[in-house]
C-alpha atoms as a PDB file:
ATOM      1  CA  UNK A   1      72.378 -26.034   5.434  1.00  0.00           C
ATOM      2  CA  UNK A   2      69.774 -27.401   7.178  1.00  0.00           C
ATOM      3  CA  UNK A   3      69.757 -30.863   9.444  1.00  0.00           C
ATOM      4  CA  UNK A   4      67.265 -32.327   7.457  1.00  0.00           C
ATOM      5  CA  UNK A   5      70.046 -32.079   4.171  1.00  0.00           C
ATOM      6  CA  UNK A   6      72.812 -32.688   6.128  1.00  0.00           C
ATOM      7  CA  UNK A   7      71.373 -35.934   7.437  1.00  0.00           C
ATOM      8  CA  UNK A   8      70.476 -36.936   3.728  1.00  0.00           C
ATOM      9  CA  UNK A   9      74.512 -35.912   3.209  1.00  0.00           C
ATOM     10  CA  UNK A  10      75.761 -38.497   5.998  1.00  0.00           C
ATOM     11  CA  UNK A  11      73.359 -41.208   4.743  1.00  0.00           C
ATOM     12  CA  UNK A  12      74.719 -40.345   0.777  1.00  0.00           C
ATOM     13  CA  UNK A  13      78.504 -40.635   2.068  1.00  0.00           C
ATOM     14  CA  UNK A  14      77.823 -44.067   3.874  1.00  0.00           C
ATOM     15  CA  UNK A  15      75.910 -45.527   1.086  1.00  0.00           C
ATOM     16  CA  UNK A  16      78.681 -44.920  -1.065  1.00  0.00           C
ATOM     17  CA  UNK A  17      81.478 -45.362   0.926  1.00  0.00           C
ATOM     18  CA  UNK A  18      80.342 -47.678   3.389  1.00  0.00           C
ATOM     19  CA  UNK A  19      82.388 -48.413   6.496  1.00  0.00           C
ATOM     20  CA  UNK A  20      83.159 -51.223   7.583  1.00  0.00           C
ATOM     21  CA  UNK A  21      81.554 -53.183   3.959  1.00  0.00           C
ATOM     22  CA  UNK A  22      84.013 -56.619   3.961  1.00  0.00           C
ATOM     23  CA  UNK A  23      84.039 -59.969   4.754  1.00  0.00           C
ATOM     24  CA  UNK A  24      85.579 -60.422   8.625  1.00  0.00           C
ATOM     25  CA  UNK A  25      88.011 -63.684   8.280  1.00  0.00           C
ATOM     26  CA  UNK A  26      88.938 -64.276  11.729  1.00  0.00           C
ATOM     27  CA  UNK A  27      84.410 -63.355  12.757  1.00  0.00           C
ATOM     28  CA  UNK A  28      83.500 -65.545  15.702  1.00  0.00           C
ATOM     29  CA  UNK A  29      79.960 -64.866  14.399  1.00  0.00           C
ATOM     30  CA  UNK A  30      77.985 -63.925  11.440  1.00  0.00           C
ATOM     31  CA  UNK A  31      74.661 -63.868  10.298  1.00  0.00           C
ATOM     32  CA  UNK A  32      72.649 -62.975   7.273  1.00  0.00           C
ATOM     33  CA  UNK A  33      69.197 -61.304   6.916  1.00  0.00           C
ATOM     34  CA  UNK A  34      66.785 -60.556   3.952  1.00  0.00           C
ATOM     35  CA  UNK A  35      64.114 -57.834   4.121  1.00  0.00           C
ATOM     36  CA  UNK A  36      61.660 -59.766   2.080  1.00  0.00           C
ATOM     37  CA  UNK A  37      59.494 -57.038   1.537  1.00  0.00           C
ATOM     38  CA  UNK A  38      62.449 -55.150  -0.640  1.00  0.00           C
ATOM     39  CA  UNK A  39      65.159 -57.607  -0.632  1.00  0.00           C
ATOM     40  CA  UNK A  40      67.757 -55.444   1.288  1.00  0.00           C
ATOM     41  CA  UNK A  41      70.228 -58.553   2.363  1.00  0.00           C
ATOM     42  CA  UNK A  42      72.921 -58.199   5.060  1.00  0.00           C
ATOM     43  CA  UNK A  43      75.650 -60.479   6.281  1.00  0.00           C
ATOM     44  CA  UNK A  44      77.608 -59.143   9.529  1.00  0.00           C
ATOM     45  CA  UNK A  45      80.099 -60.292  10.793  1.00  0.00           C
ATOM     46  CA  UNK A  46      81.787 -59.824  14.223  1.00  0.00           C
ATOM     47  CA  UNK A  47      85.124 -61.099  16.237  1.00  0.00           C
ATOM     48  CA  UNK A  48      83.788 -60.695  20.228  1.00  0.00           C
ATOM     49  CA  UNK A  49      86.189 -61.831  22.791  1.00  0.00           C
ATOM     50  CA  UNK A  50      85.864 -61.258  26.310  1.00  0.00           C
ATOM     51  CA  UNK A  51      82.420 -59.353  25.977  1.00  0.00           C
ATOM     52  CA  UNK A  52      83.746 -57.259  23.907  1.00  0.00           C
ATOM     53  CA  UNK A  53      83.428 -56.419  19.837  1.00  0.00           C
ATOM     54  CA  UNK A  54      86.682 -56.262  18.628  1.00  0.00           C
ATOM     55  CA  UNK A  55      85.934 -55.876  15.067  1.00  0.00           C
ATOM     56  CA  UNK A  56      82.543 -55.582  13.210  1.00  0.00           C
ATOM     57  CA  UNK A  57      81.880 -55.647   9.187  1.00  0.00           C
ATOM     58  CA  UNK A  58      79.733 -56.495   6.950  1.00  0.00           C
ATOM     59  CA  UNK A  59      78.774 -57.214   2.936  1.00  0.00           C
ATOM     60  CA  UNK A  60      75.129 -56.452   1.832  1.00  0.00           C
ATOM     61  CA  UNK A  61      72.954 -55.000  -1.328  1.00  0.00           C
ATOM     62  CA  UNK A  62      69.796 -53.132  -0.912  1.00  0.00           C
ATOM     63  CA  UNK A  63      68.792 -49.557  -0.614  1.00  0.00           C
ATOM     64  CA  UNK A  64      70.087 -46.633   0.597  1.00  0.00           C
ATOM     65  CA  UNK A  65      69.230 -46.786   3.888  1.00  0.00           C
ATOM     66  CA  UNK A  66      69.786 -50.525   4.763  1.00  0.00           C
ATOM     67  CA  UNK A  67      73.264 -49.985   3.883  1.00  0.00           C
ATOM     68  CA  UNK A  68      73.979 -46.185   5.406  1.00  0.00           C
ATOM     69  CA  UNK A  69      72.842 -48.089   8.023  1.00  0.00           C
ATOM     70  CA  UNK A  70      74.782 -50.922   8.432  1.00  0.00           C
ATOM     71  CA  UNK A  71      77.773 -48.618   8.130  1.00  0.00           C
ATOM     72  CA  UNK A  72      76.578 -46.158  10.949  1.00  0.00           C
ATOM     73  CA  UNK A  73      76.583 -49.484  13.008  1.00  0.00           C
ATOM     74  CA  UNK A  74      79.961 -50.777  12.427  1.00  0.00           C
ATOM     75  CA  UNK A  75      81.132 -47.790  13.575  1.00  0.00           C
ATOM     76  CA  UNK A  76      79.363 -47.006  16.218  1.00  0.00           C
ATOM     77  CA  UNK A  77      79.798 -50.498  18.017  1.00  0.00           C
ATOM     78  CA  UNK A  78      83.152 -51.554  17.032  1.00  0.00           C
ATOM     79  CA  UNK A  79      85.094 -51.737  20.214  1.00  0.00           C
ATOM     80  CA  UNK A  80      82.607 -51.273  22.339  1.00  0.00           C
ATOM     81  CA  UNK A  81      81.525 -53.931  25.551  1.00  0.00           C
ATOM     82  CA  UNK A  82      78.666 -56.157  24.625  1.00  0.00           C
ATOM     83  CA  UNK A  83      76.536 -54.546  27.049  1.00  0.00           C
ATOM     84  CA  UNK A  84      77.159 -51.284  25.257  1.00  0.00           C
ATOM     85  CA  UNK A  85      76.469 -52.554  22.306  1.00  0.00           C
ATOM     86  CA  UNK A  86      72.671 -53.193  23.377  1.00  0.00           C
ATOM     87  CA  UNK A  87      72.599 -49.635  24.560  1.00  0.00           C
ATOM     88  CA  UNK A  88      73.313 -48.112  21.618  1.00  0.00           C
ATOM     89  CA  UNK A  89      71.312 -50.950  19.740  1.00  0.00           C
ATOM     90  CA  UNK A  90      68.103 -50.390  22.201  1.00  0.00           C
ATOM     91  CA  UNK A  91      68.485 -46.236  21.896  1.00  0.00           C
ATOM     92  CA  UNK A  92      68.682 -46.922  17.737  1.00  0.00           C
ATOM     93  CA  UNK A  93      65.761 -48.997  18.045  1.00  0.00           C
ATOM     94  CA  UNK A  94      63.590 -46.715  20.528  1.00  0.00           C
ATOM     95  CA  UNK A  95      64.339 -44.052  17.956  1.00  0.00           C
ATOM     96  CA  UNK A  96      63.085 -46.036  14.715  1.00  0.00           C
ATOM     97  CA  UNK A  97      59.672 -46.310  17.048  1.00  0.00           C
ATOM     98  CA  UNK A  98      59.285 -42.515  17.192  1.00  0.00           C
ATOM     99  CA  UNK A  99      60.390 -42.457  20.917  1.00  0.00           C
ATOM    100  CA  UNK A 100      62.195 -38.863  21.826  1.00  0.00           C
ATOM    101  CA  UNK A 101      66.080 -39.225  21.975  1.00  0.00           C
ATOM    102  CA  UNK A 102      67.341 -38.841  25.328  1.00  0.00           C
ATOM    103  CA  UNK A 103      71.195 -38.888  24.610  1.00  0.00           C
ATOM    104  CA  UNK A 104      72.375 -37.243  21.208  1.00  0.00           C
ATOM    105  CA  UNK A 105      75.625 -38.257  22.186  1.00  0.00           C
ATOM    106  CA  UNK A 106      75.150 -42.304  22.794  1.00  0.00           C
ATOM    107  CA  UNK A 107      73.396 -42.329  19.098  1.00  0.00           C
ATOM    108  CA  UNK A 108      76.066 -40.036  17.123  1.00  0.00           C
ATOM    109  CA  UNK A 109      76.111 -39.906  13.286  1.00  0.00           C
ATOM    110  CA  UNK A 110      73.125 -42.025  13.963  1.00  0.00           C
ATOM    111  CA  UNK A 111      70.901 -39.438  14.734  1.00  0.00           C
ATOM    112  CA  UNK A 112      71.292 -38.894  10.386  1.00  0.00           C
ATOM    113  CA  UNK A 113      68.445 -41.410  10.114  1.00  0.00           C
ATOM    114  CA  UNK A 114      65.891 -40.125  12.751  1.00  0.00           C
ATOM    115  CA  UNK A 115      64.218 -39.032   9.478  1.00  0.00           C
ATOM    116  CA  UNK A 116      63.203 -42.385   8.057  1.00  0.00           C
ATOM    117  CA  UNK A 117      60.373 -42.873  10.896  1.00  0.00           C
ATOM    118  CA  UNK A 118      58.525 -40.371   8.406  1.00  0.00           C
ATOM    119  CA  UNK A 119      58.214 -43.045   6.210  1.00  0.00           C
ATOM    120  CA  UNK A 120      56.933 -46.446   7.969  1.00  0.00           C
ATOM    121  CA  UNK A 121      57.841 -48.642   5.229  1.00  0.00           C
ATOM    122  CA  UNK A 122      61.738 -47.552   5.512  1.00  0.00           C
ATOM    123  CA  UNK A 123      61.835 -48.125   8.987  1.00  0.00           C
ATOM    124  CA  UNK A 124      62.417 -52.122   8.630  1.00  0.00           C
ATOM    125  CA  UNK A 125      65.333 -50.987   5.657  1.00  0.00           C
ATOM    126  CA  UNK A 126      67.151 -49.134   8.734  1.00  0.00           C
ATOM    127  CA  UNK A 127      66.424 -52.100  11.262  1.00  0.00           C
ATOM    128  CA  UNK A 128      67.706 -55.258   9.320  1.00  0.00           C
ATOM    129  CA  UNK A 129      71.249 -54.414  10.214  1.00  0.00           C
ATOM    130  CA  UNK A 130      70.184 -54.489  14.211  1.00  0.00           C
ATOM    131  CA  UNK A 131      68.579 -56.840  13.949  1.00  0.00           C
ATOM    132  CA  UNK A 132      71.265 -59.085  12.842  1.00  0.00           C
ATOM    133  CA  UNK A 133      73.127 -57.597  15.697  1.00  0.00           C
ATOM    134  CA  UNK A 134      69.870 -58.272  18.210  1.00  0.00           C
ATOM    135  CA  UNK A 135      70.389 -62.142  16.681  1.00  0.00           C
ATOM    136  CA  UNK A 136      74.185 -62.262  17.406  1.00  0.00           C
ATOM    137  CA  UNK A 137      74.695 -60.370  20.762  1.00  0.00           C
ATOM    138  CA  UNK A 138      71.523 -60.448  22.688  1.00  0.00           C
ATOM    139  CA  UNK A 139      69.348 -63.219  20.890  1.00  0.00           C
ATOM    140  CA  UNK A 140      67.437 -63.631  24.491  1.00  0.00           C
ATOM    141  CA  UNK A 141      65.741 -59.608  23.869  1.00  0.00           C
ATOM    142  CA  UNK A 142      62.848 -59.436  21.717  1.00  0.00           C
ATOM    143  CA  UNK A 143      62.757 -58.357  18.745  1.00  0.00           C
ATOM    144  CA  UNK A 144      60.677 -54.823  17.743  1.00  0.00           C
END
């Protein structure tokens, strides 16, 4: 199989069984985001305590990608520090721009949308997510 169809594979299984996809009772935070150009829409929620994300969800609509997305977050942030949190977030980010990956490992399952900076218009379906997190954890960076 080649990476190319087993990326398409991981994005499938998340947009379909999305992790993660549920409203977070007990969030200390949440936040909701519209692509307007599509109308993906995502609301995430988060419980942080002591710099840390306890638990992460979220409920959306949109395509594919906005939601494989999403899910791919959740899990790859859930639990961790705040400040890891931005890592990942910034690596995610630096890899929607094109930039080379330095770290396959801090990026994961992740890495299964590398292929959307093919297509320029997608790139802001994969982003929304982000940056509702960006808005949340680290509203002081600036946005991409």
């Amino acid at each position: 199989m080649a990476l190319d169809d087993l990326y398409r594979e991981v994005i499938m299984e998340h947009y379909r069984s999305p992790r993660n996809f549920r409203e977070l009772d007990d969030a200390t935070v949440s936040l909701t985001l519209t692509n307007p150009l599509c109308g993906d829409e995502i609301t995430l929620y988060a419980r942080i305590a002591d710099d840390r994300i306890e638990d992460v969800t979220f409920l959306g609509r949109g395509c594919s990608i906005s939601q494989a997305s999403a899910s791919l977050m959740t899990e790859a942030i859930k639990g961790k520090s705040l400040d890891e949190a931005v890592s990942i977030m910034s690596d995610f980010r630096g890899m929607m721009r094109g930039e080379p990956v330095e770290d396959d490992e801090s990026l994961g399952d992740l890495l299964a949308l590398s292929g959307v900076t093919k297509f320029p218009v997608r790139v802001k379906c994969a982003v929304l997510p982000w940056e509702a997190l960006r808005q949340v954890i680290a509203p002081d960076q600036t946005p991409e």
